[in-house]
PDB file of N, CA and C in Angstrom:
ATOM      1  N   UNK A   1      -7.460  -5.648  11.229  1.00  0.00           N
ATOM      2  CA  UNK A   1      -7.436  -4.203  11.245  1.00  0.00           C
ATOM      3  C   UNK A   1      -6.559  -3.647  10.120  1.00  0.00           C
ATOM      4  N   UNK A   2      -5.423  -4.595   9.620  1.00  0.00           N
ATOM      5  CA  UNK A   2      -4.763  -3.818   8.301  1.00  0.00           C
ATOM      6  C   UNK A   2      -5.444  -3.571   6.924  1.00  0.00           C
ATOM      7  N   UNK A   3      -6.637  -4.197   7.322  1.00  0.00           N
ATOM      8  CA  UNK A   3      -7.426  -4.434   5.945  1.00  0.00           C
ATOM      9  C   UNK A   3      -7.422  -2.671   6.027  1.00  0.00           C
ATOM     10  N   UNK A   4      -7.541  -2.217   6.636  1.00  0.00           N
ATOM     11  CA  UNK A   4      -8.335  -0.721   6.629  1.00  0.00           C
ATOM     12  C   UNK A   4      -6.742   0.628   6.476  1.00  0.00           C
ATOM     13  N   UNK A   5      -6.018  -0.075   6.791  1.00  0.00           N
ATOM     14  CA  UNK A   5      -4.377   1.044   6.194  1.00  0.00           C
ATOM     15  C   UNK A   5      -3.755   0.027   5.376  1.00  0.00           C
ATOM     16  N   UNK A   6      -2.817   1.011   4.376  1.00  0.00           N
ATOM     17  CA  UNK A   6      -2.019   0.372   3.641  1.00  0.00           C
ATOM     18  C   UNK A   6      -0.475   1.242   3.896  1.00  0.00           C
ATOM     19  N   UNK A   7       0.496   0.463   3.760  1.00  0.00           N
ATOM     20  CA  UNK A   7       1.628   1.125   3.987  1.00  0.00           C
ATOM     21  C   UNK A   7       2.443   2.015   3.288  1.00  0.00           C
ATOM     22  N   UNK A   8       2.591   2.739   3.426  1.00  0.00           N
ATOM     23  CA  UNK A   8       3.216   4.166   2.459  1.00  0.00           C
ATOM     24  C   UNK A   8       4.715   4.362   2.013  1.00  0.00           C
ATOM     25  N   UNK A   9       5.187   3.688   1.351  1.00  0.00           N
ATOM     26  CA  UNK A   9       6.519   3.441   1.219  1.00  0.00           C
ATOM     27  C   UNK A   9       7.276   4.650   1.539  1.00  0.00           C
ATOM     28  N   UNK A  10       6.803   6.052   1.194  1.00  0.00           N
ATOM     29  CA  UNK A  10       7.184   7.030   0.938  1.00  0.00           C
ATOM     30  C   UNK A  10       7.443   7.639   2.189  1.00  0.00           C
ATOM     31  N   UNK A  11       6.798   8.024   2.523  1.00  0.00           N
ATOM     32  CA  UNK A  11       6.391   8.117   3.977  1.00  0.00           C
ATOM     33  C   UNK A  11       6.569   7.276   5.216  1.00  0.00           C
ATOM     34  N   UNK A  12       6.670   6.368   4.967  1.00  0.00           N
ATOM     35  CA  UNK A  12       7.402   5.029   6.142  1.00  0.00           C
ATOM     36  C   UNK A  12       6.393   4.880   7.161  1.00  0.00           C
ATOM     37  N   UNK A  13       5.223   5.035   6.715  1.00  0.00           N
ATOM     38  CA  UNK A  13       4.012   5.295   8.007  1.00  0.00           C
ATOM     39  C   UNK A  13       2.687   4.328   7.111  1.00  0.00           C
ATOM     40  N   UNK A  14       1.936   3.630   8.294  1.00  0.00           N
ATOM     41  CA  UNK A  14       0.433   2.835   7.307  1.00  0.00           C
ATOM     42  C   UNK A  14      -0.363   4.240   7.694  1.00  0.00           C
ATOM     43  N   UNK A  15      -1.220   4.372   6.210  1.00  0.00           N
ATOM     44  CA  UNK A  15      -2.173   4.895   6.018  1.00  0.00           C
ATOM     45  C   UNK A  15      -3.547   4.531   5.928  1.00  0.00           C
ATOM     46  N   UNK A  16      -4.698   5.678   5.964  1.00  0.00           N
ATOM     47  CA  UNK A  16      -5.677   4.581   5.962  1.00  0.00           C
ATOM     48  C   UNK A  16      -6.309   4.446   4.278  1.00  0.00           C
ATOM     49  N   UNK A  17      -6.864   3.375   4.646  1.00  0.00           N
ATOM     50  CA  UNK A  17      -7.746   2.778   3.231  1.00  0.00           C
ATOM     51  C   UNK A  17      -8.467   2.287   3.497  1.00  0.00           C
ATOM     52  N   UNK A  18      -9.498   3.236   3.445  1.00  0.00           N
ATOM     53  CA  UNK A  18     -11.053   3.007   3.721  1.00  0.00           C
ATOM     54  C   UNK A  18     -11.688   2.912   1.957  1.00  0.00           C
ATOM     55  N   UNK A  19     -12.283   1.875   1.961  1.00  0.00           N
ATOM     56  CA  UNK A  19     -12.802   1.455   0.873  1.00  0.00           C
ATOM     57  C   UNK A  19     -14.490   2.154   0.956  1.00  0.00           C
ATOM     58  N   UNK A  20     -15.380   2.633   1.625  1.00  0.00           N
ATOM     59  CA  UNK A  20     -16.295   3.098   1.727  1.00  0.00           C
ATOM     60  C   UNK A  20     -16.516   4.388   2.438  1.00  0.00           C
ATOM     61  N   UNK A  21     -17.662   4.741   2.327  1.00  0.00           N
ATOM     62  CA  UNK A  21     -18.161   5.958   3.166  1.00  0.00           C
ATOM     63  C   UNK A  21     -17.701   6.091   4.649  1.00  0.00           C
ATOM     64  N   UNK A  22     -17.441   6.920   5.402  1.00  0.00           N
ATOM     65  CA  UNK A  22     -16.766   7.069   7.247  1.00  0.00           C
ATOM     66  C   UNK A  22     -18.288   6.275   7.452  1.00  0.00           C
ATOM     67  N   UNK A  23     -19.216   6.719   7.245  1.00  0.00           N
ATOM     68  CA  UNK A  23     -21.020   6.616   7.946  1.00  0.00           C
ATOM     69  C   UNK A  23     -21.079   4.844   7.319  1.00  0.00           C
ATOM     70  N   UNK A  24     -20.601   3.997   6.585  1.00  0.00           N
ATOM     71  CA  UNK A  24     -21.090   2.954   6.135  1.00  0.00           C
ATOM     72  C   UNK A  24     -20.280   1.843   7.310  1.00  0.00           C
ATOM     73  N   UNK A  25     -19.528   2.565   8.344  1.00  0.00           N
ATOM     74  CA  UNK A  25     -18.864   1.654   8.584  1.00  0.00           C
ATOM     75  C   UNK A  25     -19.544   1.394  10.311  1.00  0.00           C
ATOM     76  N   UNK A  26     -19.758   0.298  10.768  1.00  0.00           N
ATOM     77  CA  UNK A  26     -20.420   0.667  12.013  1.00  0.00           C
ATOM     78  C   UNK A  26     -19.742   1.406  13.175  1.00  0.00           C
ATOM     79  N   UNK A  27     -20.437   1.101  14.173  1.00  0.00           N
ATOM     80  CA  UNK A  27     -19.523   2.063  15.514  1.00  0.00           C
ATOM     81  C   UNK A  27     -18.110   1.361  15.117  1.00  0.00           C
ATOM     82  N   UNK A  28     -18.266   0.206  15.771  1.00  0.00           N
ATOM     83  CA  UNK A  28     -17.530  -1.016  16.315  1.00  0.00           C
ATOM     84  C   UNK A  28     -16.452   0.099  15.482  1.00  0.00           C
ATOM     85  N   UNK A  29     -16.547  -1.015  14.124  1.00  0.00           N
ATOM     86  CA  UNK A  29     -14.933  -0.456  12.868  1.00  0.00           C
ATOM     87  C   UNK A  29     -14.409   0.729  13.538  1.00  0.00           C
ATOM     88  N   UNK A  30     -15.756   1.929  13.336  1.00  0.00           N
ATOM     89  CA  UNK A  30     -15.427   3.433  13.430  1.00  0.00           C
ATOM     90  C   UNK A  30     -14.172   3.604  14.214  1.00  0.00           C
ATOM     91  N   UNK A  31     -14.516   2.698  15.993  1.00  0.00           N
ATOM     92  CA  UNK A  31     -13.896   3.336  16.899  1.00  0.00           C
ATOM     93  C   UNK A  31     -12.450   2.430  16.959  1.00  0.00           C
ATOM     94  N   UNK A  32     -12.534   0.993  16.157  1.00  0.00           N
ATOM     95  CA  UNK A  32     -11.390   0.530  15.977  1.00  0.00           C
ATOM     96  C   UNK A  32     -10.080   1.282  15.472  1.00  0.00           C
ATOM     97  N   UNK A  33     -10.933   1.385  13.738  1.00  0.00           N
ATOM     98  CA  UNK A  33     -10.366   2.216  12.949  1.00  0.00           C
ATOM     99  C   UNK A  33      -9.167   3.529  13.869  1.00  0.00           C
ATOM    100  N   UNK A  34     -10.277   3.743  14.404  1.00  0.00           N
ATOM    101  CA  UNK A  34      -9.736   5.387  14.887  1.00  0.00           C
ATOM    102  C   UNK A  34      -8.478   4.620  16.177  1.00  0.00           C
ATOM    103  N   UNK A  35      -9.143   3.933  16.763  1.00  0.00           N
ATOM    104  CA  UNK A  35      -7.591   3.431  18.002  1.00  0.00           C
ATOM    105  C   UNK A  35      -6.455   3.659  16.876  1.00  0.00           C
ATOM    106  N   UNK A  36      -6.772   2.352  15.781  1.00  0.00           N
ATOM    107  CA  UNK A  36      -5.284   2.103  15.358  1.00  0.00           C
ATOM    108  C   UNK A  36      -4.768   3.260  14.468  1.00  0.00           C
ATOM    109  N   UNK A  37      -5.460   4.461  13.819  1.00  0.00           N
ATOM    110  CA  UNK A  37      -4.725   5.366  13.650  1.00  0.00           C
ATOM    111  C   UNK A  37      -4.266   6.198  14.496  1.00  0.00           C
ATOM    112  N   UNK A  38      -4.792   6.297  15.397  1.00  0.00           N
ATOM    113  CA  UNK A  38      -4.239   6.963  17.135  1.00  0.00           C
ATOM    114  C   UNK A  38      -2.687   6.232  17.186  1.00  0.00           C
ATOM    115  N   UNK A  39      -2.712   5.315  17.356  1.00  0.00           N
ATOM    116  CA  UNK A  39      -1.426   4.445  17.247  1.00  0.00           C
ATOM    117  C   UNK A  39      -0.412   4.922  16.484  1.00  0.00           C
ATOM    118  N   UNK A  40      -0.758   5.091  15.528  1.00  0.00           N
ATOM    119  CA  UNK A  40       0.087   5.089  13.969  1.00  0.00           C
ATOM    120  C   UNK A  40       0.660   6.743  14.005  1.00  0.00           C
ATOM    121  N   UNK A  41      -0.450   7.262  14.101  1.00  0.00           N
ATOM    122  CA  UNK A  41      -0.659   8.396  14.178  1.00  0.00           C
ATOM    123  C   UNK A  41       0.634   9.199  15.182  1.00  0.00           C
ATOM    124  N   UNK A  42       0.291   8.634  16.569  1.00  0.00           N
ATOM    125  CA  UNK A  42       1.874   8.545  18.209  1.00  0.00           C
ATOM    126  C   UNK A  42       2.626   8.567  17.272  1.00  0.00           C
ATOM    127  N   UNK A  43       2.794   7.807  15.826  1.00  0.00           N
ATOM    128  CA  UNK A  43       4.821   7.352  15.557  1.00  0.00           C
ATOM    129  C   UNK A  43       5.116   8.687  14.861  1.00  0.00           C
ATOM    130  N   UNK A  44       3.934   9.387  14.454  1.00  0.00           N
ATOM    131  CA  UNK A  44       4.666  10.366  13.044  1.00  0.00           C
ATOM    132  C   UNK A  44       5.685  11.682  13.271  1.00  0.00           C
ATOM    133  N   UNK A  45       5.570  11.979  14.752  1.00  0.00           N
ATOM    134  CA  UNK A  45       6.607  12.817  15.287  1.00  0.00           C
ATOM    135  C   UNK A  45       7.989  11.986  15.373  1.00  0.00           C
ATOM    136  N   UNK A  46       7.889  11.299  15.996  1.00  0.00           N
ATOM    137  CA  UNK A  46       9.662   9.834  15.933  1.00  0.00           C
ATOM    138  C   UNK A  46      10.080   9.944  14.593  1.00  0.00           C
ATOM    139  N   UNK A  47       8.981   9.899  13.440  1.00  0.00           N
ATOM    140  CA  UNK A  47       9.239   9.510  12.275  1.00  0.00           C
ATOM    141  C   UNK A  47      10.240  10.780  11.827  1.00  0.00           C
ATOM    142  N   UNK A  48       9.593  12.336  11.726  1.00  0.00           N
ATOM    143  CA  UNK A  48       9.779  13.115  11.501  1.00  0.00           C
ATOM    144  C   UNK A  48      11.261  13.481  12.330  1.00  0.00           C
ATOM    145  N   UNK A  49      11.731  13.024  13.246  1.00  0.00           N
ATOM    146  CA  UNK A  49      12.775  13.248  13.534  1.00  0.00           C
ATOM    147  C   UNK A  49      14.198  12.564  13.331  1.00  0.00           C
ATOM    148  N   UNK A  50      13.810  11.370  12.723  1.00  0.00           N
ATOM    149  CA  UNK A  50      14.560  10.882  12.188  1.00  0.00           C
ATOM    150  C   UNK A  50      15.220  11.294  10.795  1.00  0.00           C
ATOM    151  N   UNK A  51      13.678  11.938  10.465  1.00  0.00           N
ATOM    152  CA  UNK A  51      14.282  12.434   8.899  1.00  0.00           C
ATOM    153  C   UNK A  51      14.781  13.652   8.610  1.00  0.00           C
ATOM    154  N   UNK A  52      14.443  14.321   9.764  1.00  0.00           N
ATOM    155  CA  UNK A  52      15.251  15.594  10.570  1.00  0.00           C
ATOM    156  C   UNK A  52      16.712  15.489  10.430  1.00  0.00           C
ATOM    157  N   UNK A  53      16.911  14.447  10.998  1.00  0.00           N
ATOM    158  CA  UNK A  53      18.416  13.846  11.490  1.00  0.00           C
ATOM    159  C   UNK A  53      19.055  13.659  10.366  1.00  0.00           C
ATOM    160  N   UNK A  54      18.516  12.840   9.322  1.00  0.00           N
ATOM    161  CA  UNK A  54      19.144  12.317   8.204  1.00  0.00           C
ATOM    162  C   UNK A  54      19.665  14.401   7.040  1.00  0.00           C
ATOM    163  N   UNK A  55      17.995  14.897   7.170  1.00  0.00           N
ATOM    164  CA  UNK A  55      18.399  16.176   6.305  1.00  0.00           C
ATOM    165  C   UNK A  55      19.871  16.626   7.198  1.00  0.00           C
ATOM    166  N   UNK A  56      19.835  16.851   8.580  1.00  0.00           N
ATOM    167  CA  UNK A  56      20.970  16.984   9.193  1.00  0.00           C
ATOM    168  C   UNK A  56      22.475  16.837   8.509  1.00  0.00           C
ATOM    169  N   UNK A  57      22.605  15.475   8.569  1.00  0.00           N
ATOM    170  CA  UNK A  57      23.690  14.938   7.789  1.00  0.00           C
ATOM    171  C   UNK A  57      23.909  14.956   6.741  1.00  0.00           C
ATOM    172  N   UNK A  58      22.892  15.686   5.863  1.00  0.00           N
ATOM    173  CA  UNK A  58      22.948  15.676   4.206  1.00  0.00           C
ATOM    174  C   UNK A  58      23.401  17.171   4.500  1.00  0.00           C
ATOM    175  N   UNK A  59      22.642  17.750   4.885  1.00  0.00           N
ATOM    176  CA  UNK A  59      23.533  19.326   4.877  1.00  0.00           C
ATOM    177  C   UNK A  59      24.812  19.134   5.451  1.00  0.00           C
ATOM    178  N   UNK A  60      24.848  18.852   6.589  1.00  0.00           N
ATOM    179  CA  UNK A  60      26.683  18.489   6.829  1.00  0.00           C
ATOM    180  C   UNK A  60      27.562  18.179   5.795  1.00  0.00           C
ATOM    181  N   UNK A  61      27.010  17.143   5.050  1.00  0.00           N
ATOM    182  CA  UNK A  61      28.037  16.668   3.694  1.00  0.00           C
ATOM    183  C   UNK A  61      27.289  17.428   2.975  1.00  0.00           C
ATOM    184  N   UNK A  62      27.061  18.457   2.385  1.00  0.00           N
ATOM    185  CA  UNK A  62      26.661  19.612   1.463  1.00  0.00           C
ATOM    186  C   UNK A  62      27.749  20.675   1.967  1.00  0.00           C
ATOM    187  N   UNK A  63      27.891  21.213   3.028  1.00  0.00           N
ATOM    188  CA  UNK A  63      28.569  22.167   3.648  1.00  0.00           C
ATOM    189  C   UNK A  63      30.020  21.680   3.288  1.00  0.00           C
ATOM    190  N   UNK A  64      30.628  20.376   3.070  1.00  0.00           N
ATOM    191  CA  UNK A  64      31.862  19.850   2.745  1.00  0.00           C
ATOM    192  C   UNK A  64      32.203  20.072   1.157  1.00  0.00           C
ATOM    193  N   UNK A  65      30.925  19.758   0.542  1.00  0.00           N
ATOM    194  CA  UNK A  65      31.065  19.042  -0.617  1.00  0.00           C
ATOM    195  C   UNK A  65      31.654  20.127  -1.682  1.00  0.00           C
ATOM    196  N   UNK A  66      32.396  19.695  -2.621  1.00  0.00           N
ATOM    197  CA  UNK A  66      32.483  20.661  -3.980  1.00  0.00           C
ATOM    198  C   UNK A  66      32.683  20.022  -4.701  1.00  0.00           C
ATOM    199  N   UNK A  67      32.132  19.195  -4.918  1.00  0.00           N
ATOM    200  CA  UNK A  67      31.227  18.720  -6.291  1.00  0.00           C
ATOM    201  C   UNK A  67      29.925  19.026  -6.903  1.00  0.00           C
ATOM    202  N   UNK A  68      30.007  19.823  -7.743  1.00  0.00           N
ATOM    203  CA  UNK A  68      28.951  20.151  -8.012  1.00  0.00           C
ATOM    204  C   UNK A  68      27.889  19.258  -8.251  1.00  0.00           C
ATOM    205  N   UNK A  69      27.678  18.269  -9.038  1.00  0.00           N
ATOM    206  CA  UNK A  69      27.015  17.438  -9.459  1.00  0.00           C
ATOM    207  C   UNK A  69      26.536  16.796  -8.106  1.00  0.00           C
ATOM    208  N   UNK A  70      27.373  16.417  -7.368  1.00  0.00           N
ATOM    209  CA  UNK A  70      26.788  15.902  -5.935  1.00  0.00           C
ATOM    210  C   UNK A  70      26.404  16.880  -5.168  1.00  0.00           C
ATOM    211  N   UNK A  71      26.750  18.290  -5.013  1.00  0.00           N
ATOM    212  CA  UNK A  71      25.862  18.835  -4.285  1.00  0.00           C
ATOM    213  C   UNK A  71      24.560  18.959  -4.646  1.00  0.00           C
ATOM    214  N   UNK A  72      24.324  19.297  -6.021  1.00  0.00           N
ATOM    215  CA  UNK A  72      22.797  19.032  -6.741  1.00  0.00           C
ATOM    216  C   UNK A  72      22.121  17.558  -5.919  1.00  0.00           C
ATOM    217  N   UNK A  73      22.224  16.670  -5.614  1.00  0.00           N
ATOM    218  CA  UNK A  73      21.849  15.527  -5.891  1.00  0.00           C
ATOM    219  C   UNK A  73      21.781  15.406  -4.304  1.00  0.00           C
ATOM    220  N   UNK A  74      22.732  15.948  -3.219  1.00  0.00           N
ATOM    221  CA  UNK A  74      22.233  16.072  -2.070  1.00  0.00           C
ATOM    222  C   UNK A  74      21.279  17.609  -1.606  1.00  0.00           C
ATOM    223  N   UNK A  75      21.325  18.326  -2.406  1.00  0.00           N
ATOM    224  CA  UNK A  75      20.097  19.193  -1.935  1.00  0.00           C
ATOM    225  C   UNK A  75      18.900  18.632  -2.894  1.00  0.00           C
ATOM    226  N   UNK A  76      18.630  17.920  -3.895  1.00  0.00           N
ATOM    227  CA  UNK A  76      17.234  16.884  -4.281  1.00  0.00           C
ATOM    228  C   UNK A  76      17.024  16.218  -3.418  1.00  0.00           C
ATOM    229  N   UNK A  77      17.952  15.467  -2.343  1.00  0.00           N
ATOM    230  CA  UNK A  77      17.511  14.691  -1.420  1.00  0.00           C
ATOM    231  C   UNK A  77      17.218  15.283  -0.300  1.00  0.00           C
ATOM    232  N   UNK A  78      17.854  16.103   0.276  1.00  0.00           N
ATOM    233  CA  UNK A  78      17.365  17.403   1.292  1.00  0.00           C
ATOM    234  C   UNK A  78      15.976  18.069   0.957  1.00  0.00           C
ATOM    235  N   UNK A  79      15.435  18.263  -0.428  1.00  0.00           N
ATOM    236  CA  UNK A  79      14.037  18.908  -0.636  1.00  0.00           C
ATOM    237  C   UNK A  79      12.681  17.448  -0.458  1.00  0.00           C
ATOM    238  N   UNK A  80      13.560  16.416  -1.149  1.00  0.00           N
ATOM    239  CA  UNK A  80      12.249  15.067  -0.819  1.00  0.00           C
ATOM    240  C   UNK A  80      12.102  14.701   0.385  1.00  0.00           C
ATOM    241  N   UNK A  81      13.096  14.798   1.144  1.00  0.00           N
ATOM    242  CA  UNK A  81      13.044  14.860   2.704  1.00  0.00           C
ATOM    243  C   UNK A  81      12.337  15.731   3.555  1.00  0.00           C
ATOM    244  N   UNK A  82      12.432  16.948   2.902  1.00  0.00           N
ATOM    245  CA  UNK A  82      11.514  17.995   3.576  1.00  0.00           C
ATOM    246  C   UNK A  82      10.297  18.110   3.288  1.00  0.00           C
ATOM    247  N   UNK A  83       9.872  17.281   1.933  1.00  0.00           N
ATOM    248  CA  UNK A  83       8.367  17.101   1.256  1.00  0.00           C
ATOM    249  C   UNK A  83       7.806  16.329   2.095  1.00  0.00           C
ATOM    250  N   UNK A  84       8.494  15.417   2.288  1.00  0.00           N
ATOM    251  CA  UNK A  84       8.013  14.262   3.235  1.00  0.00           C
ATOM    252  C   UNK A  84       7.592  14.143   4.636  1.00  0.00           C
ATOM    253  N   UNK A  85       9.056  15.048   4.893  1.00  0.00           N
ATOM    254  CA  UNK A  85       8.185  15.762   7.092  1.00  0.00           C
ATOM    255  C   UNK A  85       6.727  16.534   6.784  1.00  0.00           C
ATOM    256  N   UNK A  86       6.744  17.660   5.510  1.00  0.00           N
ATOM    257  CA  UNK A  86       5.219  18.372   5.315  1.00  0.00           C
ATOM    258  C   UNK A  86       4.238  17.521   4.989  1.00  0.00           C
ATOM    259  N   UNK A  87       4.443  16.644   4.414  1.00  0.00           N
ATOM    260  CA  UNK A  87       3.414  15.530   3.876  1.00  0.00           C
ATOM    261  C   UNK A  87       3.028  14.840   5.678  1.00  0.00           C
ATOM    262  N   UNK A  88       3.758  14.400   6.366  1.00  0.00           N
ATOM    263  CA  UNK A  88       3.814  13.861   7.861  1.00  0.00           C
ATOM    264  C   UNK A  88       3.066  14.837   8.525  1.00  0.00           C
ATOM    265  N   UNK A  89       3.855  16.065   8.706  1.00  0.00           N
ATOM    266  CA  UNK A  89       2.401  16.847   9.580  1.00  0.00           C
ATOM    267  C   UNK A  89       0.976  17.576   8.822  1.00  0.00           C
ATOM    268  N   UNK A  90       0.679  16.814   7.684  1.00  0.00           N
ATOM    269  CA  UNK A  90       0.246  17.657   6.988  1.00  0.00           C
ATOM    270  C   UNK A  90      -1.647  16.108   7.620  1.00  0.00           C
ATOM    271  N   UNK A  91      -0.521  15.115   7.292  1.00  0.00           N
ATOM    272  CA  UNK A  91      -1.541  13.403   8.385  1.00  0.00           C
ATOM    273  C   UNK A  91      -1.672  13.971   9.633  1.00  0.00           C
ATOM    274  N   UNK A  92      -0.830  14.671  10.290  1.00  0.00           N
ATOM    275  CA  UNK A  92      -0.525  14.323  11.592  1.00  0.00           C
ATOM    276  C   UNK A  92      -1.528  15.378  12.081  1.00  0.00           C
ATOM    277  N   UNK A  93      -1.901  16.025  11.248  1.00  0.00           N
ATOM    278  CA  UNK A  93      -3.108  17.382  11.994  1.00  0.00           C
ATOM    279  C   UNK A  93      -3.666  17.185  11.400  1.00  0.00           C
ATOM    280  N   UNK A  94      -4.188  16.875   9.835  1.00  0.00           N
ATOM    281  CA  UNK A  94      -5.682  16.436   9.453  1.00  0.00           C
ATOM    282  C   UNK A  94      -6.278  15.687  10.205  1.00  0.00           C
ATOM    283  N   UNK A  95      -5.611  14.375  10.537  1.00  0.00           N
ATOM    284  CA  UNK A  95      -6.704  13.269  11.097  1.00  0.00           C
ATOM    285  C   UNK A  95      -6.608  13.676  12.178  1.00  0.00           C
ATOM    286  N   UNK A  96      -5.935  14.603  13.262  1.00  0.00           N
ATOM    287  CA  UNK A  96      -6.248  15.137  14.664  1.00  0.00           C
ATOM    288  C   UNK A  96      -8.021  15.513  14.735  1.00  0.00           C
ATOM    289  N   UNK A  97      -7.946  16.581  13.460  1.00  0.00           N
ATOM    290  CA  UNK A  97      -9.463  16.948  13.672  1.00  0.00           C
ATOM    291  C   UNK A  97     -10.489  15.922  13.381  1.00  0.00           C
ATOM    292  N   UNK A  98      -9.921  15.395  12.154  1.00  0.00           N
ATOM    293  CA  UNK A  98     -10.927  14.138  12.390  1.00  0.00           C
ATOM    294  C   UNK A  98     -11.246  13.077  13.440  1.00  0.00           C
ATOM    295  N   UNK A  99      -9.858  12.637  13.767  1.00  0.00           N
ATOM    296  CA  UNK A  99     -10.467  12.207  14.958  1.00  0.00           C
ATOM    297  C   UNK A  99     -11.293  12.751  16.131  1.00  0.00           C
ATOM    298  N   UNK A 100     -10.693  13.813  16.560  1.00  0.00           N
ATOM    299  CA  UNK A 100     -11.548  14.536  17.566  1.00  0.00           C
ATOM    300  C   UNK A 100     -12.879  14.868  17.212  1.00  0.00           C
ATOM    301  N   UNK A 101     -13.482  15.103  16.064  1.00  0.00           N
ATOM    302  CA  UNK A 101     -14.460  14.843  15.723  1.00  0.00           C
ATOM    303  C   UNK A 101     -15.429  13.592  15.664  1.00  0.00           C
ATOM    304  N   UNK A 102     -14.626  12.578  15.731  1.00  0.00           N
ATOM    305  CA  UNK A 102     -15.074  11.287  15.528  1.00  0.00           C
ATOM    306  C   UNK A 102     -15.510  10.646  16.836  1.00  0.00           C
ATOM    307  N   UNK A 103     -14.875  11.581  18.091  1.00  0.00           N
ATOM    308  CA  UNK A 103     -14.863  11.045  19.630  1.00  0.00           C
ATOM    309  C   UNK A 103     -16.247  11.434  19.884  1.00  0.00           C
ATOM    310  N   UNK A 104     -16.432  13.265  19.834  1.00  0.00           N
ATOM    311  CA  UNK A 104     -17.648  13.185  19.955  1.00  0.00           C
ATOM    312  C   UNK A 104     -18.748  12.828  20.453  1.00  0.00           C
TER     313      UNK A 104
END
């Protein structure tokens, strides 16, 4: 089944990688496919709160900091962090409809 996600460094979540058409693939795959992003899919809220947690603590040490140069460098990491939760629900409700479409 990993043949079909690859792992997203960025994102800390497997994605899928479908090498063909949704229609080329039979039921069987289809409804596999779709379990194990159902699966994957459950973690991306946990995920998102972790990185919640972490922006957390970067603003905490931002709110301390007066260094300039390091505050720059913890609000760059506070904005890739926040790219990254939008990028998360951005999976986390596309493939909702797709899947639900796919149940059907």
């Amino acid at each position: 089944m990993e043949q079909y996600f690859i792992y997203d460094q960025r994102l800390g979540i497997l994605l899928p990688k479908l090498e063909k058409d949704w229609e080329d693939y039979s039921n069987a795959e289809q409804q596999a496919i779709l379990l194990r992003w159902e699966a994957i899919r459950g973690t991306i809220p946990d995920r998102i709160a972790e990185l919640e947690k972490i922006i957390n603590e970067k603003q905490d040490q931002l709110n301390d900091e007066n260094d300039f140069v390091r505050s720059c460098q913890l609000n760059s990491e506070i904005a890739e962090l926040a790219s990254v939760i939008n990028d998360l629900w951005i999976w986390y409700r596309m493939n909702q409809t797709v899947s639900m479409r796919a149940h059907r």
